[in-house]
PDB file of N, CA and C in Angstrom:
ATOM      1  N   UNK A   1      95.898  98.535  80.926  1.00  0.00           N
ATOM      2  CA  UNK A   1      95.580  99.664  81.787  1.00  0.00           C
ATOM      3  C   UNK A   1      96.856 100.438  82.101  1.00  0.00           C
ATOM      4  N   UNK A   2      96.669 101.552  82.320  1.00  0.00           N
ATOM      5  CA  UNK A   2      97.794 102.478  82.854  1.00  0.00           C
ATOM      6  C   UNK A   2      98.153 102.179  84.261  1.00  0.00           C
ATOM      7  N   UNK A   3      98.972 102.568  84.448  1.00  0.00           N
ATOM      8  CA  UNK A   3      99.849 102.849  85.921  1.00  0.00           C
ATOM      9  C   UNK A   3      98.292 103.486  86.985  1.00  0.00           C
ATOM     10  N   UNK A   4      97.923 105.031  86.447  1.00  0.00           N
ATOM     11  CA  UNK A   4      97.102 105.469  86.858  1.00  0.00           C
ATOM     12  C   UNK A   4      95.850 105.028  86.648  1.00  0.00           C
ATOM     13  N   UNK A   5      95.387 104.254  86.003  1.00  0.00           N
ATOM     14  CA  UNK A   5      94.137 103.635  86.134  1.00  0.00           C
ATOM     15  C   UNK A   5      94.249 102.852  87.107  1.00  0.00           C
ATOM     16  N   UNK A   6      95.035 101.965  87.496  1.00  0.00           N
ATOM     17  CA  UNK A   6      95.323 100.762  88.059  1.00  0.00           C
ATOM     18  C   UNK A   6      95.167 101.610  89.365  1.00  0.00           C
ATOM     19  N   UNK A   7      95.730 102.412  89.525  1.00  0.00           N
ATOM     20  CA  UNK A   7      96.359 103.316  91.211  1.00  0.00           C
ATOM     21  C   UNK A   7      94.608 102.753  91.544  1.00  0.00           C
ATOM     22  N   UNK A   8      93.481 104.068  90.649  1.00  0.00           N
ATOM     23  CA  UNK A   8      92.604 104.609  91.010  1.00  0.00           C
ATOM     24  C   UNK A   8      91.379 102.907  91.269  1.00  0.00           C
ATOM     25  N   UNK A   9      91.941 102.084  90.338  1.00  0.00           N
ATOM     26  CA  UNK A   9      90.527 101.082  90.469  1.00  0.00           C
ATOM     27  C   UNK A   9      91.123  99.830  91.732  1.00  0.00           C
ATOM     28  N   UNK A  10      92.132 100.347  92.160  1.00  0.00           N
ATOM     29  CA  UNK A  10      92.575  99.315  93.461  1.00  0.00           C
ATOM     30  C   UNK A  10      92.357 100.441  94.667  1.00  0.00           C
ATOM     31  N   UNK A  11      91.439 100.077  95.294  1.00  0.00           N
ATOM     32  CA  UNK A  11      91.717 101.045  97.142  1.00  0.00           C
ATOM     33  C   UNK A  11      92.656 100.201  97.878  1.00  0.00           C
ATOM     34  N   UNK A  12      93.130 101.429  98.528  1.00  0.00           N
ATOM     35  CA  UNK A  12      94.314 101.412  99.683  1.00  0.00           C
ATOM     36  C   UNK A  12      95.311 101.060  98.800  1.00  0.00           C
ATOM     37  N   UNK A  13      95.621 101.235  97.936  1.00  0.00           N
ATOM     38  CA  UNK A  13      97.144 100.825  97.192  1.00  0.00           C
ATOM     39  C   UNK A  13      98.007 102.175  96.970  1.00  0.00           C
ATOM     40  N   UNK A  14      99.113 102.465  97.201  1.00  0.00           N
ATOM     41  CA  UNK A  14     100.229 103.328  96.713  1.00  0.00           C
ATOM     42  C   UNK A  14     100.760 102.895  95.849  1.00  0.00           C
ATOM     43  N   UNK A  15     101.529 103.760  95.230  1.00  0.00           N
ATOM     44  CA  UNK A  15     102.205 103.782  93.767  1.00  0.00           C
ATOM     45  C   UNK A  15     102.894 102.983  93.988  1.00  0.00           C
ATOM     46  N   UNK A  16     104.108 102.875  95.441  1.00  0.00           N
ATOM     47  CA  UNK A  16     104.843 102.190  95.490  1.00  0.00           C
ATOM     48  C   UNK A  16     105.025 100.880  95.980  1.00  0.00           C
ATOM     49  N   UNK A  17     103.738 100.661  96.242  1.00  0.00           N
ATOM     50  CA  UNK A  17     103.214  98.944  96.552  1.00  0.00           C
ATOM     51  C   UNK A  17     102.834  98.431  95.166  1.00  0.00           C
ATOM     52  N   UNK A  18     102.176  99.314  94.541  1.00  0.00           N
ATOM     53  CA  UNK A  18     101.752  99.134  93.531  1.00  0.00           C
ATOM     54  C   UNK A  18     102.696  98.856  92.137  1.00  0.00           C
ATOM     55  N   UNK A  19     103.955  99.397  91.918  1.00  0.00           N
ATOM     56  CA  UNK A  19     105.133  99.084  91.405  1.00  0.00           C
ATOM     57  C   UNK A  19     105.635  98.155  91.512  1.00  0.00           C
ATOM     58  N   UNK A  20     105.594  97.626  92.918  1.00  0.00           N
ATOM     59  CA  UNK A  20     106.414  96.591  93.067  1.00  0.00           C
ATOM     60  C   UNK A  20     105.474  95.519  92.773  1.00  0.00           C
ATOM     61  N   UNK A  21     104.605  95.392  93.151  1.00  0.00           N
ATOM     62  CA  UNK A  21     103.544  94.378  92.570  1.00  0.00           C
ATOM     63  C   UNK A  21     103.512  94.068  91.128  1.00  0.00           C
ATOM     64  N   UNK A  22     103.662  95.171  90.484  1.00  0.00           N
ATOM     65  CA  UNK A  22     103.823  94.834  88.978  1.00  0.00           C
ATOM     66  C   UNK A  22     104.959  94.560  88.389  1.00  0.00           C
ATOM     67  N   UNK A  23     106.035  94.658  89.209  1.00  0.00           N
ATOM     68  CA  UNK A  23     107.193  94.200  88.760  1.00  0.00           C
ATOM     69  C   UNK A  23     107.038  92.441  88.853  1.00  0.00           C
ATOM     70  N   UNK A  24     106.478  92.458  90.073  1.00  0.00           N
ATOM     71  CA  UNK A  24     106.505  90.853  90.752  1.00  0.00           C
ATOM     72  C   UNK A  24     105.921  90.357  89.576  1.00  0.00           C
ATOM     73  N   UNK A  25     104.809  90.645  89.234  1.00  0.00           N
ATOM     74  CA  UNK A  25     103.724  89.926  87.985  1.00  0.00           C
ATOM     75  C   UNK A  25     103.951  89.643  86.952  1.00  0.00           C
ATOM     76  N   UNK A  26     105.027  90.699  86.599  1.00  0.00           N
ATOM     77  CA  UNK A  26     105.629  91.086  85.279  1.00  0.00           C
ATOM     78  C   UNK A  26     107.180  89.702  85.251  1.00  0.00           C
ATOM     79  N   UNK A  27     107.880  89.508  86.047  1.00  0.00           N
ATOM     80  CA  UNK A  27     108.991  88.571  86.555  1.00  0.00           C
ATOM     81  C   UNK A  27     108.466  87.008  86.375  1.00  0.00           C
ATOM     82  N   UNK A  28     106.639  86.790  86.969  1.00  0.00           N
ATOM     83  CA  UNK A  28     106.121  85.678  86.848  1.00  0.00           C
ATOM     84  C   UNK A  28     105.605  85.516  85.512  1.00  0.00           C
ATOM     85  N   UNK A  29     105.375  86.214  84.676  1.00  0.00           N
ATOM     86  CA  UNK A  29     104.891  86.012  83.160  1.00  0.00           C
ATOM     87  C   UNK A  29     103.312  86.472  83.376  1.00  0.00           C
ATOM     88  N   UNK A  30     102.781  87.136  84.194  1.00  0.00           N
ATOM     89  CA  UNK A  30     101.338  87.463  84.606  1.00  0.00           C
ATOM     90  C   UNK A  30     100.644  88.605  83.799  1.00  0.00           C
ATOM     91  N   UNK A  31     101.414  89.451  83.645  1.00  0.00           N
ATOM     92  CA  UNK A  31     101.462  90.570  83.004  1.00  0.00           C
ATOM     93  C   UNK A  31     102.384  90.810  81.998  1.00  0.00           C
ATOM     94  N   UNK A  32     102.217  92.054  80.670  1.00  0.00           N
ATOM     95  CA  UNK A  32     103.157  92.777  80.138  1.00  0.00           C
ATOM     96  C   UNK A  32     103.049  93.841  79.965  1.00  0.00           C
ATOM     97  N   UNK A  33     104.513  94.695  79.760  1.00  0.00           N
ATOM     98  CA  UNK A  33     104.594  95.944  80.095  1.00  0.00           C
ATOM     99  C   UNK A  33     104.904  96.590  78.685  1.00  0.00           C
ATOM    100  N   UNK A  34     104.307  97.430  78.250  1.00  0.00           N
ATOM    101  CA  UNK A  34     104.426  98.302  76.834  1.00  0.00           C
ATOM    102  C   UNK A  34     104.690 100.072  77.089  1.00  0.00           C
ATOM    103  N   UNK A  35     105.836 100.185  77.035  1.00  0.00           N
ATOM    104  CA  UNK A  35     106.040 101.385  76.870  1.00  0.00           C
ATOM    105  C   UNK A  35     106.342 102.364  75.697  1.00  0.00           C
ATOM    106  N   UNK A  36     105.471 103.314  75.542  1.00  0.00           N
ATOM    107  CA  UNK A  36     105.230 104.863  74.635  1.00  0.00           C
ATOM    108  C   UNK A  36     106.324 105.217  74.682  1.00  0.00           C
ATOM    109  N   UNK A  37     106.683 105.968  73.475  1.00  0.00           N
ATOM    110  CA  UNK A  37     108.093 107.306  73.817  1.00  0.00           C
ATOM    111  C   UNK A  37     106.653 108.241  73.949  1.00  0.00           C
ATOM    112  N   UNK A  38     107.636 109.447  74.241  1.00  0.00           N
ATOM    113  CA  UNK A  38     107.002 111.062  74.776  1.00  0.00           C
ATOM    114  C   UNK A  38     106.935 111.461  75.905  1.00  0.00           C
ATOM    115  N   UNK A  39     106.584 112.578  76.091  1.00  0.00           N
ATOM    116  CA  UNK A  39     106.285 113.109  77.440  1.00  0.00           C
ATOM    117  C   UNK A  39     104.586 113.687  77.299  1.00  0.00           C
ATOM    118  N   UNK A  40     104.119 113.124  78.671  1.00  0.00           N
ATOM    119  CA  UNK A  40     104.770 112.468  79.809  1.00  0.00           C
ATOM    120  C   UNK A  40     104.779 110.537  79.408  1.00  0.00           C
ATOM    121  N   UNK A  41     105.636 110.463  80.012  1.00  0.00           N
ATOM    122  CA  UNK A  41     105.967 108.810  79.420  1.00  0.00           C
ATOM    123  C   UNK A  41     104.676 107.954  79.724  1.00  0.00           C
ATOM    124  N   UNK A  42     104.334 107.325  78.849  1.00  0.00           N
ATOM    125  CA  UNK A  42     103.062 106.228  78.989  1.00  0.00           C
ATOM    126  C   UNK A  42     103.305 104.783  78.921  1.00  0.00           C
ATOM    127  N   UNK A  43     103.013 104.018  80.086  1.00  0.00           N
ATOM    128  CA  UNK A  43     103.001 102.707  79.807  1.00  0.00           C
ATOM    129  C   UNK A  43     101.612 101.788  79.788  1.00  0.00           C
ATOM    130  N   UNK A  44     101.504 100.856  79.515  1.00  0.00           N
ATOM    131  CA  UNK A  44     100.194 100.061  79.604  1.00  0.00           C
ATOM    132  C   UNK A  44     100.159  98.874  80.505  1.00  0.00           C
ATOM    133  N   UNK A  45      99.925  97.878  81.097  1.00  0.00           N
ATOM    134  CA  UNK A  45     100.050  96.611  81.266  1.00  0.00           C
ATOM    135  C   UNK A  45      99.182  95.912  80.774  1.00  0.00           C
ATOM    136  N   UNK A  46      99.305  94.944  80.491  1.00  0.00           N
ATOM    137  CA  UNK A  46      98.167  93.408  79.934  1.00  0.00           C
ATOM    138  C   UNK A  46      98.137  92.495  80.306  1.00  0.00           C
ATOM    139  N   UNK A  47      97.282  91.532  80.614  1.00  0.00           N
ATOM    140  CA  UNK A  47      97.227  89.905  81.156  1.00  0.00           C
ATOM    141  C   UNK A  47      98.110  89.273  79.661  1.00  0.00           C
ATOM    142  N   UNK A  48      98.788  88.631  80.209  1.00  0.00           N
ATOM    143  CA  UNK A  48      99.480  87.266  79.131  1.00  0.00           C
ATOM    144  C   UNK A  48      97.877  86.293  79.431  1.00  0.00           C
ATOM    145  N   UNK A  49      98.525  85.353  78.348  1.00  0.00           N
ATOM    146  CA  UNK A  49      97.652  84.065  78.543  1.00  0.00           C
ATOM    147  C   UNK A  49      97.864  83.223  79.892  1.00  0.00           C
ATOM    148  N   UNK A  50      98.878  83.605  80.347  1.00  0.00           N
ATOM    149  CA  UNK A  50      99.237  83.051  81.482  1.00  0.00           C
ATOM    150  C   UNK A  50      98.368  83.864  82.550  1.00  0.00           C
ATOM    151  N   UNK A  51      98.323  84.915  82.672  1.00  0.00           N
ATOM    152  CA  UNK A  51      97.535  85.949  83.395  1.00  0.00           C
ATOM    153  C   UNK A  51      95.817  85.724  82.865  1.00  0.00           C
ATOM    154  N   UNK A  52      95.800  85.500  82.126  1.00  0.00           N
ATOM    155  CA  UNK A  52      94.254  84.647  81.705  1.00  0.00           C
ATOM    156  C   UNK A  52      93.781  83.917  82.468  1.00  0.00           C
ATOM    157  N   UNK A  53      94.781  82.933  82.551  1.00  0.00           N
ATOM    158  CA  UNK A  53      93.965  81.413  83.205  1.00  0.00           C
ATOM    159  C   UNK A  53      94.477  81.744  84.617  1.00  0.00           C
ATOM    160  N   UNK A  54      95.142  82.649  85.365  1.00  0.00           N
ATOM    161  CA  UNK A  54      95.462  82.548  86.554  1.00  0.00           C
ATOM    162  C   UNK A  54      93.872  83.303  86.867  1.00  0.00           C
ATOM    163  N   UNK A  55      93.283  84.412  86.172  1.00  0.00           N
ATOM    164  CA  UNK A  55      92.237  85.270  86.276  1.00  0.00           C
ATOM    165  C   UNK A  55      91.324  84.102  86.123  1.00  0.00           C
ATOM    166  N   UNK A  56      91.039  83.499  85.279  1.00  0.00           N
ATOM    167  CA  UNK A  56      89.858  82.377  85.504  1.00  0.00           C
ATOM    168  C   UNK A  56      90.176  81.352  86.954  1.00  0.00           C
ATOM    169  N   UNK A  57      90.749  81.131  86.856  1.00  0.00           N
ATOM    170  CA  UNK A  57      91.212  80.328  88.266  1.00  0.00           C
ATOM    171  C   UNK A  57      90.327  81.025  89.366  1.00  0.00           C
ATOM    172  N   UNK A  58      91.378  81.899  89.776  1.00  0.00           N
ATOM    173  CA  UNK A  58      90.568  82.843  90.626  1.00  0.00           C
ATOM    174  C   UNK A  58      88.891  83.181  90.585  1.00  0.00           C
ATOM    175  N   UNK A  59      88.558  83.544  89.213  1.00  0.00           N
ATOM    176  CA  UNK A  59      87.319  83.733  89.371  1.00  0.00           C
ATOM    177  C   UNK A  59      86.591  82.323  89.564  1.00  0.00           C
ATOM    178  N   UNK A  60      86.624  81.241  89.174  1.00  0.00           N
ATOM    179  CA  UNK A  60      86.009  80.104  89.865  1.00  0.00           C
ATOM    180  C   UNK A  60      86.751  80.097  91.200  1.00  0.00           C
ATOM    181  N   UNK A  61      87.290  80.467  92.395  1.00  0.00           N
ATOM    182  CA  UNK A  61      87.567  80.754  93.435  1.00  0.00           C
ATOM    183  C   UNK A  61      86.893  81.342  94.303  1.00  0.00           C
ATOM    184  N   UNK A  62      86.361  82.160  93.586  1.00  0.00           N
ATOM    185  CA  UNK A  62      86.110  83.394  94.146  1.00  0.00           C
ATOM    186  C   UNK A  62      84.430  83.217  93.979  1.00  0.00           C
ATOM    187  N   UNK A  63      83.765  82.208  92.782  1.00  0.00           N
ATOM    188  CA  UNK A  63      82.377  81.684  92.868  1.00  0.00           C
ATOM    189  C   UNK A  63      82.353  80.881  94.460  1.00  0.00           C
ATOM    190  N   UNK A  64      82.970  80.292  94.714  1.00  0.00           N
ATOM    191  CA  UNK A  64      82.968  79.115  95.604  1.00  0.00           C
ATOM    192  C   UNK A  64      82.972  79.659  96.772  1.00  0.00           C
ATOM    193  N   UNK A  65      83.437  80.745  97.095  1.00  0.00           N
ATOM    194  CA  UNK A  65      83.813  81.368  98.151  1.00  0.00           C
ATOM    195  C   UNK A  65      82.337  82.379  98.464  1.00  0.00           C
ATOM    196  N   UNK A  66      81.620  82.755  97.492  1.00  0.00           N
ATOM    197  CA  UNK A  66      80.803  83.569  97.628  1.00  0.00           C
ATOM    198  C   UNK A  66      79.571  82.330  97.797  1.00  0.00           C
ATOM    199  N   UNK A  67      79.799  81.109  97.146  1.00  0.00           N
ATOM    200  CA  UNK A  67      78.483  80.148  97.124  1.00  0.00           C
ATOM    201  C   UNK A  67      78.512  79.638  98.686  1.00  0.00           C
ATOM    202  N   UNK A  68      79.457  79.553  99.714  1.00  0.00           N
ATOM    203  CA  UNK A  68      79.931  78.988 100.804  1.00  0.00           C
ATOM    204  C   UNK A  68      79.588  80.596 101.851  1.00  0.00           C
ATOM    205  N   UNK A  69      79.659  81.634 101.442  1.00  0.00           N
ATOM    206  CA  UNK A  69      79.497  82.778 102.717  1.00  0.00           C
ATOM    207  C   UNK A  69      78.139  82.256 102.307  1.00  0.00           C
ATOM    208  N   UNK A  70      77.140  81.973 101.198  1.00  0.00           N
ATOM    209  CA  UNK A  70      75.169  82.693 101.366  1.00  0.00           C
ATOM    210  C   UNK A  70      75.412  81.195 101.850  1.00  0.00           C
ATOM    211  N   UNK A  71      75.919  80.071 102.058  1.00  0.00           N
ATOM    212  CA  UNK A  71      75.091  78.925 102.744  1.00  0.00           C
ATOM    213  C   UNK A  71      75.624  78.934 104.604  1.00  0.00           C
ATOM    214  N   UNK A  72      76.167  80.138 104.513  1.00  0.00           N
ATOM    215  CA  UNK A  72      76.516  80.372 106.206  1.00  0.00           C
ATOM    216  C   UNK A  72      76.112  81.703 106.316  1.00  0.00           C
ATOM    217  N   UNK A  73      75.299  82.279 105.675  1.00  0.00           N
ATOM    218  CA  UNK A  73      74.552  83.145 105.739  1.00  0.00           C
ATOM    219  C   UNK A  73      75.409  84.299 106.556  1.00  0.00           C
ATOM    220  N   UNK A  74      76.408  84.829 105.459  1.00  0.00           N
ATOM    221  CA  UNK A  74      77.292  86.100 105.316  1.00  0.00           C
ATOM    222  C   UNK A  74      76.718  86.751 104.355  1.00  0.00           C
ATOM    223  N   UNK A  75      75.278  87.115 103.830  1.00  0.00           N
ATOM    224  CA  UNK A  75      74.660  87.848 103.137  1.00  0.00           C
ATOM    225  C   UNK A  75      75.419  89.326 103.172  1.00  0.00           C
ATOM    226  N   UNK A  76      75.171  89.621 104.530  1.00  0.00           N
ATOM    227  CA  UNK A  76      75.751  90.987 104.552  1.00  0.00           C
ATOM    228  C   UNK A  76      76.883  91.887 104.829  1.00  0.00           C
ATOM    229  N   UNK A  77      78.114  90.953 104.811  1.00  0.00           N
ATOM    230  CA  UNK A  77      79.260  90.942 104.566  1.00  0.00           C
ATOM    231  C   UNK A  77      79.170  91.377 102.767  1.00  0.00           C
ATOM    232  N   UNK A  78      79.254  90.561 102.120  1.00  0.00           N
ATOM    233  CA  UNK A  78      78.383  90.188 101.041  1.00  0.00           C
ATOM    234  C   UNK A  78      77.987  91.302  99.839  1.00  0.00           C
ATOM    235  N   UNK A  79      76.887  91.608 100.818  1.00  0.00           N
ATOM    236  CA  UNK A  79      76.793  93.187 100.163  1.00  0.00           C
ATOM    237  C   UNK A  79      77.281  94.056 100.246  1.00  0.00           C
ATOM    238  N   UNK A  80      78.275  94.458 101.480  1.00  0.00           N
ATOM    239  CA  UNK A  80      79.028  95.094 101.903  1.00  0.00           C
ATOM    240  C   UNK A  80      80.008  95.639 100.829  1.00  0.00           C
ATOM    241  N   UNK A  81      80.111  94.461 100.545  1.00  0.00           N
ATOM    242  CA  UNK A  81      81.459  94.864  99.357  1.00  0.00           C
ATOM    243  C   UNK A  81      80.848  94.563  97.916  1.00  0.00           C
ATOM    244  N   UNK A  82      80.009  94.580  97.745  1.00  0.00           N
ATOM    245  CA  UNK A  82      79.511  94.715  95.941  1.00  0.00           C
ATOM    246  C   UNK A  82      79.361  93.054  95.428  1.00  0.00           C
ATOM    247  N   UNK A  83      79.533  92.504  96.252  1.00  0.00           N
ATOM    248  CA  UNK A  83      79.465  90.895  95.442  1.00  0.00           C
ATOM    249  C   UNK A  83      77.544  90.382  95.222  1.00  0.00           C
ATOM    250  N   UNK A  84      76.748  90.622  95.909  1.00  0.00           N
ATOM    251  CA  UNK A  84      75.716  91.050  95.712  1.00  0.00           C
ATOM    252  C   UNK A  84      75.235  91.909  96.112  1.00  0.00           C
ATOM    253  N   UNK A  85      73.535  92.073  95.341  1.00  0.00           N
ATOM    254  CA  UNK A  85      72.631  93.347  95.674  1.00  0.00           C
ATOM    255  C   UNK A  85      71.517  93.001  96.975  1.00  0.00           C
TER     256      UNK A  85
END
């Protein structure tokens, strides 16, 4: 993804939180960074394999967490934010 994709599919993030975050990711082996010649300059980022399994991690995390709000009945928290309909 681009710089600017990334801006637009994260809310509340600035460029410059957002930079530094990818530097951080990029330092841990999480990400990589591919840069274009030309103008205007283009870069990409990508999950490593390392950024793979940290993303699966999380997403079994993130099952558990959603299986634990519907048995305390945070349904509508829930929907609130897109995790269900």
């Amino acid at each position: 993804m681009s710089l600017t994709q990334l801006e637009r599919a994260i809310k509340g993030i600035n460029q410059k939180m957002l930079l530094e975050q990818l530097k951080e990711l990029l330092n841990f082996g999480v990400i990589s960074k591919k840069s274009f010649e030309g103008y205007p300059l283009k870069v990409e980022y990508t999950l490593t394999k390392r950024g793979e399994k940290l993303l699966e991690a999380i997403t079994i995390m993130q099952g558990i967490g959603i299986d634990l709000m519907k048995e305390n009945g945070m349904l509508e928290i829930l929907k609130e934010n897109g995790f269900i309909e």
